[in-house]
Protein backbone atom coordinates (compact mmCIF):
# COMPACT_ATOMS: atom_id res chain seq x y z
CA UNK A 1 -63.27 -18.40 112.04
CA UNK A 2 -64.51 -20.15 108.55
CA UNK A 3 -64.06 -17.73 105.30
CA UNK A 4 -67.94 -17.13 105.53
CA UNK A 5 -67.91 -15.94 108.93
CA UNK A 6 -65.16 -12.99 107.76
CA UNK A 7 -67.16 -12.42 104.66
CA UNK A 8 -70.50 -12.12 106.65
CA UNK A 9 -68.58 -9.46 109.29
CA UNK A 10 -67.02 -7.56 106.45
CA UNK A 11 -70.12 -7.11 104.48
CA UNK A 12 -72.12 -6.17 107.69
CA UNK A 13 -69.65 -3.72 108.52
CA UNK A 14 -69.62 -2.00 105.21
CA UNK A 15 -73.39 -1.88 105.11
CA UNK A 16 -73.95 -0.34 108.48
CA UNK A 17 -70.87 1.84 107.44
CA UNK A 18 -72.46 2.97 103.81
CA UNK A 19 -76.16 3.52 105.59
CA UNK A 20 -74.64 5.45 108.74
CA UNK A 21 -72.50 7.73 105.81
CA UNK A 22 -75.29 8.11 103.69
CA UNK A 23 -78.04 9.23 106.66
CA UNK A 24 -75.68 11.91 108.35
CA UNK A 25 -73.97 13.33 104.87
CA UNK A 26 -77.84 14.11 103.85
CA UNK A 27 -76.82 12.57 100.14
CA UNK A 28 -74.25 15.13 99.64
């Protein structure tokens, strides 16, 4: 894999982690 594929996955994972977070803690 190039450097911009890992950077692409990473980034996708932390945004679908940070909106799944912020939709089931209610903005706690």
């Amino acid at each position: 894999m190039s450097r911009i594929s890992v950077v692409l996955l990473i980034w996708a994972f932390v945004l679908a982690a940070g909106l799944f977070f912020a939709g089931t803690s209610d903005g706690a």
